[in-house]
C-alpha atoms as a PDB file:
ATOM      1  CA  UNK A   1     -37.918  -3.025  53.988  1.00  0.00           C
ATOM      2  CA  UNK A   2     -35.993  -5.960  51.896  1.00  0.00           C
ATOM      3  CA  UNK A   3     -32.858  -5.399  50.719  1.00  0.00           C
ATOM      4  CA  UNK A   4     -30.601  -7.865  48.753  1.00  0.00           C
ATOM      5  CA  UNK A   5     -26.817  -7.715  50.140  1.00  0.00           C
ATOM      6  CA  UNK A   6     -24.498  -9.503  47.461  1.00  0.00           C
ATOM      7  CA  UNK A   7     -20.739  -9.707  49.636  1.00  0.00           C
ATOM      8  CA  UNK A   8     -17.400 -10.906  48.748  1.00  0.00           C
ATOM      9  CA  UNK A   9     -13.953 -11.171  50.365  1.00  0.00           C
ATOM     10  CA  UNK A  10     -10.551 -12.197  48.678  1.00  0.00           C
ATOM     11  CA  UNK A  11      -7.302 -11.991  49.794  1.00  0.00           C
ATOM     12  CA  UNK A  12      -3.970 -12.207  47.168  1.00  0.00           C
ATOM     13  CA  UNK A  13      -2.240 -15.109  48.621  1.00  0.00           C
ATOM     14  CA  UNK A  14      -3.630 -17.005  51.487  1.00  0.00           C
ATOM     15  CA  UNK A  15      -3.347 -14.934  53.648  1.00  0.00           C
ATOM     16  CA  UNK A  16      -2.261 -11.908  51.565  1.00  0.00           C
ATOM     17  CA  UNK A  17      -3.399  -8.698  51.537  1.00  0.00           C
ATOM     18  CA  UNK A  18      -7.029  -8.532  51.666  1.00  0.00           C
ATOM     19  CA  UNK A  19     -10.503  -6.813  50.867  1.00  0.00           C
ATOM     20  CA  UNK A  20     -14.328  -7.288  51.520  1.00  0.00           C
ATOM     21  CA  UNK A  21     -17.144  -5.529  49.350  1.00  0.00           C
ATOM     22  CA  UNK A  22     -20.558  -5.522  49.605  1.00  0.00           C
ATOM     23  CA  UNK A  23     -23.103  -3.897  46.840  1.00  0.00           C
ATOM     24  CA  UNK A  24     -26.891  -3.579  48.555  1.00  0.00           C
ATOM     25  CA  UNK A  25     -29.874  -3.053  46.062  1.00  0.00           C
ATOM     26  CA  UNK A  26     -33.513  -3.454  45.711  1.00  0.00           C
ATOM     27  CA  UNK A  27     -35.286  -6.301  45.031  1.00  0.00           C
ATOM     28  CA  UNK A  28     -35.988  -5.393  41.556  1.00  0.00           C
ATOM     29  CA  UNK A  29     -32.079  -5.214  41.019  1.00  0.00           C
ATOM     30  CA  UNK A  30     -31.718  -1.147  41.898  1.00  0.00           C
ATOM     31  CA  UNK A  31     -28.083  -1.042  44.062  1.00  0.00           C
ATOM     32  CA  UNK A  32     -28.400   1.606  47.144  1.00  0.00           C
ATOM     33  CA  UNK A  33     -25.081   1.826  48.095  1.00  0.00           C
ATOM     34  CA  UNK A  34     -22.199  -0.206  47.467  1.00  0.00           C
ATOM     35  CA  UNK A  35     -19.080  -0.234  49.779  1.00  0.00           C
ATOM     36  CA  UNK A  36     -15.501  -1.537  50.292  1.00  0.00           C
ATOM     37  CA  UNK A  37     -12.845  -2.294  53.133  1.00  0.00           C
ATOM     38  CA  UNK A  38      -9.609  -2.840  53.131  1.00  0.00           C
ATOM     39  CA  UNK A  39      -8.507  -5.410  55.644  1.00  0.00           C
ATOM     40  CA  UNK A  40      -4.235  -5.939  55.606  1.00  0.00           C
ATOM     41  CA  UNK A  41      -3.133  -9.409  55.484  1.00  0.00           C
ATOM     42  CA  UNK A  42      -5.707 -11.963  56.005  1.00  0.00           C
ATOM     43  CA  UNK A  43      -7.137 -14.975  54.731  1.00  0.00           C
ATOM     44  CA  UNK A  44      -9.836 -15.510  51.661  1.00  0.00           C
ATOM     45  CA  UNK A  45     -12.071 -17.124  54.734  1.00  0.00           C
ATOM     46  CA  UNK A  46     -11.843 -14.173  57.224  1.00  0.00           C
ATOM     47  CA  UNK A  47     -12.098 -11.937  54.124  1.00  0.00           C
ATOM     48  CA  UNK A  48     -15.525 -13.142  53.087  1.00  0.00           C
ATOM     49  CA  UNK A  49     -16.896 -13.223  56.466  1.00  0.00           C
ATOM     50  CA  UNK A  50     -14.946  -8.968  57.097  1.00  0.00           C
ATOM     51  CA  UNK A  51     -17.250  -8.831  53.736  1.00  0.00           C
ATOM     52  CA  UNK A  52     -20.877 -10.478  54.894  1.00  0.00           C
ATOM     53  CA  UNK A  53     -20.406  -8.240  58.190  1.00  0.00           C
ATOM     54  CA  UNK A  54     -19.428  -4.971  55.994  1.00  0.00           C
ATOM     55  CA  UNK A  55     -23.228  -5.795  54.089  1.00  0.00           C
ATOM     56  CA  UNK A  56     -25.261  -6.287  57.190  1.00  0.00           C
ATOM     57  CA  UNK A  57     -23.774  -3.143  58.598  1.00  0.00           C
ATOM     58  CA  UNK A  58     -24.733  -1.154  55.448  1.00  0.00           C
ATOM     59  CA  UNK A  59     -27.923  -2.951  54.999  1.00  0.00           C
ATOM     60  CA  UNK A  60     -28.788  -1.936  58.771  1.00  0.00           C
ATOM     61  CA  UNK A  61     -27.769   1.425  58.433  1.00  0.00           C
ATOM     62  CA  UNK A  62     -30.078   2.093  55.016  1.00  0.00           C
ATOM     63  CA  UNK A  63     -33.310   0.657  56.682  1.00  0.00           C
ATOM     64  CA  UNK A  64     -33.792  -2.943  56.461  1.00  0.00           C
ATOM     65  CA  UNK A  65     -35.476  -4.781  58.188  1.00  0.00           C
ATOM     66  CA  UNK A  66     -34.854  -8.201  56.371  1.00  0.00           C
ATOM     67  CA  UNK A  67     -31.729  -9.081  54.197  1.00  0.00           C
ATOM     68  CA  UNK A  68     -31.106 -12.004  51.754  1.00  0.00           C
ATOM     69  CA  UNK A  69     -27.508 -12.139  51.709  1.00  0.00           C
ATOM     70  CA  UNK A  70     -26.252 -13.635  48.901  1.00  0.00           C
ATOM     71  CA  UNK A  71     -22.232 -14.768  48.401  1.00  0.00           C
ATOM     72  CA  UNK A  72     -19.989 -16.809  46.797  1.00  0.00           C
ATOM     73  CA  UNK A  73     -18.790 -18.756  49.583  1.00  0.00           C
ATOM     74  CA  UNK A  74     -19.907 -22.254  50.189  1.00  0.00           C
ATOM     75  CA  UNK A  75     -18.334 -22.316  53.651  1.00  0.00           C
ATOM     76  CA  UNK A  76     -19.403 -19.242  55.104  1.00  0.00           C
ATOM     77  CA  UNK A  77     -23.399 -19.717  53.982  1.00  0.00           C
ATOM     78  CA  UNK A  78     -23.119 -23.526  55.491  1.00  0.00           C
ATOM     79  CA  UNK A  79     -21.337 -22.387  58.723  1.00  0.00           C
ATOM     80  CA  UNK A  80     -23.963 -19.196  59.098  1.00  0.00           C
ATOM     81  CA  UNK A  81     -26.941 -21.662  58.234  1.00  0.00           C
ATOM     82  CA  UNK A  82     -25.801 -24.169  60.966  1.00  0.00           C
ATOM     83  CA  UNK A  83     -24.699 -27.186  58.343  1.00  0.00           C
ATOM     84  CA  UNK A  84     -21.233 -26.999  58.990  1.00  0.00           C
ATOM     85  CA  UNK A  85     -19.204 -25.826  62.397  1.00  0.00           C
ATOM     86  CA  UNK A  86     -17.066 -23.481  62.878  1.00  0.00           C
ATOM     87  CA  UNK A  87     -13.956 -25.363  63.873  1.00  0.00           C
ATOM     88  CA  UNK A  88     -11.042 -22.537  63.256  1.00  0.00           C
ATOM     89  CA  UNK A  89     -10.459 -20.894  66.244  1.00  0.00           C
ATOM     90  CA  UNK A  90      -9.873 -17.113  64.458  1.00  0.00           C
ATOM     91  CA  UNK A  91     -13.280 -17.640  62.599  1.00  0.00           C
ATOM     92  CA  UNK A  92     -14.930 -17.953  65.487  1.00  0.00           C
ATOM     93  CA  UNK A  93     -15.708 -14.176  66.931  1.00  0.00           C
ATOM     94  CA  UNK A  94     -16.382 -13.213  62.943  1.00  0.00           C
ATOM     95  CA  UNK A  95     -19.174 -16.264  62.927  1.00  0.00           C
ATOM     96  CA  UNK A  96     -20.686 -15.050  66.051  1.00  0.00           C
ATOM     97  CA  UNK A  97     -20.312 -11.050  65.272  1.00  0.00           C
ATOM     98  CA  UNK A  98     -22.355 -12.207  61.845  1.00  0.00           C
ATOM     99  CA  UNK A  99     -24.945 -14.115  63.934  1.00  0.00           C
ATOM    100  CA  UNK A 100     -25.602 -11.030  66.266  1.00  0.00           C
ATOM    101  CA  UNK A 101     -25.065  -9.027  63.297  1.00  0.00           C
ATOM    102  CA  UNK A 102     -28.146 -11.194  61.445  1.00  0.00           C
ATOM    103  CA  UNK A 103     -30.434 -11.236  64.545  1.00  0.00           C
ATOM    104  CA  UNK A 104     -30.868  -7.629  64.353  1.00  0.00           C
ATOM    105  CA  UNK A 105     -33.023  -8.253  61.375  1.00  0.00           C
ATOM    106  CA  UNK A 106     -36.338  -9.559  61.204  1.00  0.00           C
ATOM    107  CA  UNK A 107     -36.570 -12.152  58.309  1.00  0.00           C
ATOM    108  CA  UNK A 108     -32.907 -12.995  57.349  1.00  0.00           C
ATOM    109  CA  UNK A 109     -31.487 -15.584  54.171  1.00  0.00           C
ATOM    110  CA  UNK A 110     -27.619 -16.341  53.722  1.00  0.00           C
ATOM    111  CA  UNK A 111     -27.131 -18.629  50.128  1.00  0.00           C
ATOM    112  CA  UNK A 112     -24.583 -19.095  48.096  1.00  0.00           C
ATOM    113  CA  UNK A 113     -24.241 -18.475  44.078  1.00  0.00           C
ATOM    114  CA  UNK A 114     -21.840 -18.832  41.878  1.00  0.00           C
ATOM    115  CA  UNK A 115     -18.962 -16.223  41.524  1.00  0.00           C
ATOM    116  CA  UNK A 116     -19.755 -15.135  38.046  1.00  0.00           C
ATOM    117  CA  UNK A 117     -23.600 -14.553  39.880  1.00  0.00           C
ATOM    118  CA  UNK A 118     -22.131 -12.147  42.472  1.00  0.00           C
ATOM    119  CA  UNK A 119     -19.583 -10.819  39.801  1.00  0.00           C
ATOM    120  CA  UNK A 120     -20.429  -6.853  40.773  1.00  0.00           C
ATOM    121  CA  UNK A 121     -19.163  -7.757  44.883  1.00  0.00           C
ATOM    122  CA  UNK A 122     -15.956  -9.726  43.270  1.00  0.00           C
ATOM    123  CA  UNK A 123     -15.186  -7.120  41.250  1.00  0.00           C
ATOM    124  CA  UNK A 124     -15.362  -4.271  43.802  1.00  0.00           C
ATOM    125  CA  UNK A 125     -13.039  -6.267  46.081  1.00  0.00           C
ATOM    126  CA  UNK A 126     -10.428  -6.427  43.396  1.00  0.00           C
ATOM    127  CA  UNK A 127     -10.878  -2.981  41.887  1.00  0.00           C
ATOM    128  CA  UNK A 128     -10.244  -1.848  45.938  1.00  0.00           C
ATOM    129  CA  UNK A 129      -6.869  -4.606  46.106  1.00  0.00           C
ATOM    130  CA  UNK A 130      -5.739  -3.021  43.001  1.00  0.00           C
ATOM    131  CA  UNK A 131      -6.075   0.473  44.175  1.00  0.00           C
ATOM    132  CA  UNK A 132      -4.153  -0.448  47.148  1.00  0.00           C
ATOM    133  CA  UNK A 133      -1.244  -1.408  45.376  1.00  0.00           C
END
């Protein structure tokens, strides 16, 4: 089974206090479950990559079997596809937990879109900041 995992992270101030969201659907465009996680302080970086590991979790847990991830963050798609490296010591365990994380599915596809394209993630992430105060 397919599903489409659309994830976001943000932090308010960098770092700041943080959040990651993920919203899974069909895909035709039907969302399964969405979820949320509040993370403390952090950075937007370790924020996005709290969020693709908060998907794959959910995704994993509903069925699937293959996942096309889909995000707003240029540098966590490149590092995950093997274009860039990851050089920051703290990102590090998160890459690799996302790797393992992705090998647990068969068929697997991490891209990038613009924010206003993965509006529904963005806006769970700040409607779970603003709850936290």
């Amino acid at each position: 089974m397919k599903l489409v995992v659309h994830v976001d992270g943000g932090a308010r101030g960098n770092p700041g206090p943080a959040a990651a969201a993920a919203v899974i659907s069909t895909p035709d465009g039907e969302v399964v479950d969405e979820a949320t996680e509040l993370l403390g302080v952090a950075t937007n970086n370790v924020a996005e990559y709290r969020g693709l590991l908060l998907g794959l979790a959910r995704a994993k847990a509903l069925g699937a079997t293959e996942v096309e991830v889909v995000n707003d963050s240029e540098l966590i798609a490149k590092q995950i596809n093997g274009a860039y490296k990851v050089k920051h010591a703290a990102m590090r365990p998160l890459y690799l937990d996302a790797i393992a994380a992705l090998r647990k599915f068969e068929n697997w596809t991490v891209r990038t879109v613009r924010r206003e394209q993965n509006a529904d993630a963005d806006a769970l992430v700040n409607q779970a900041l603003d709850a936290a105060g």
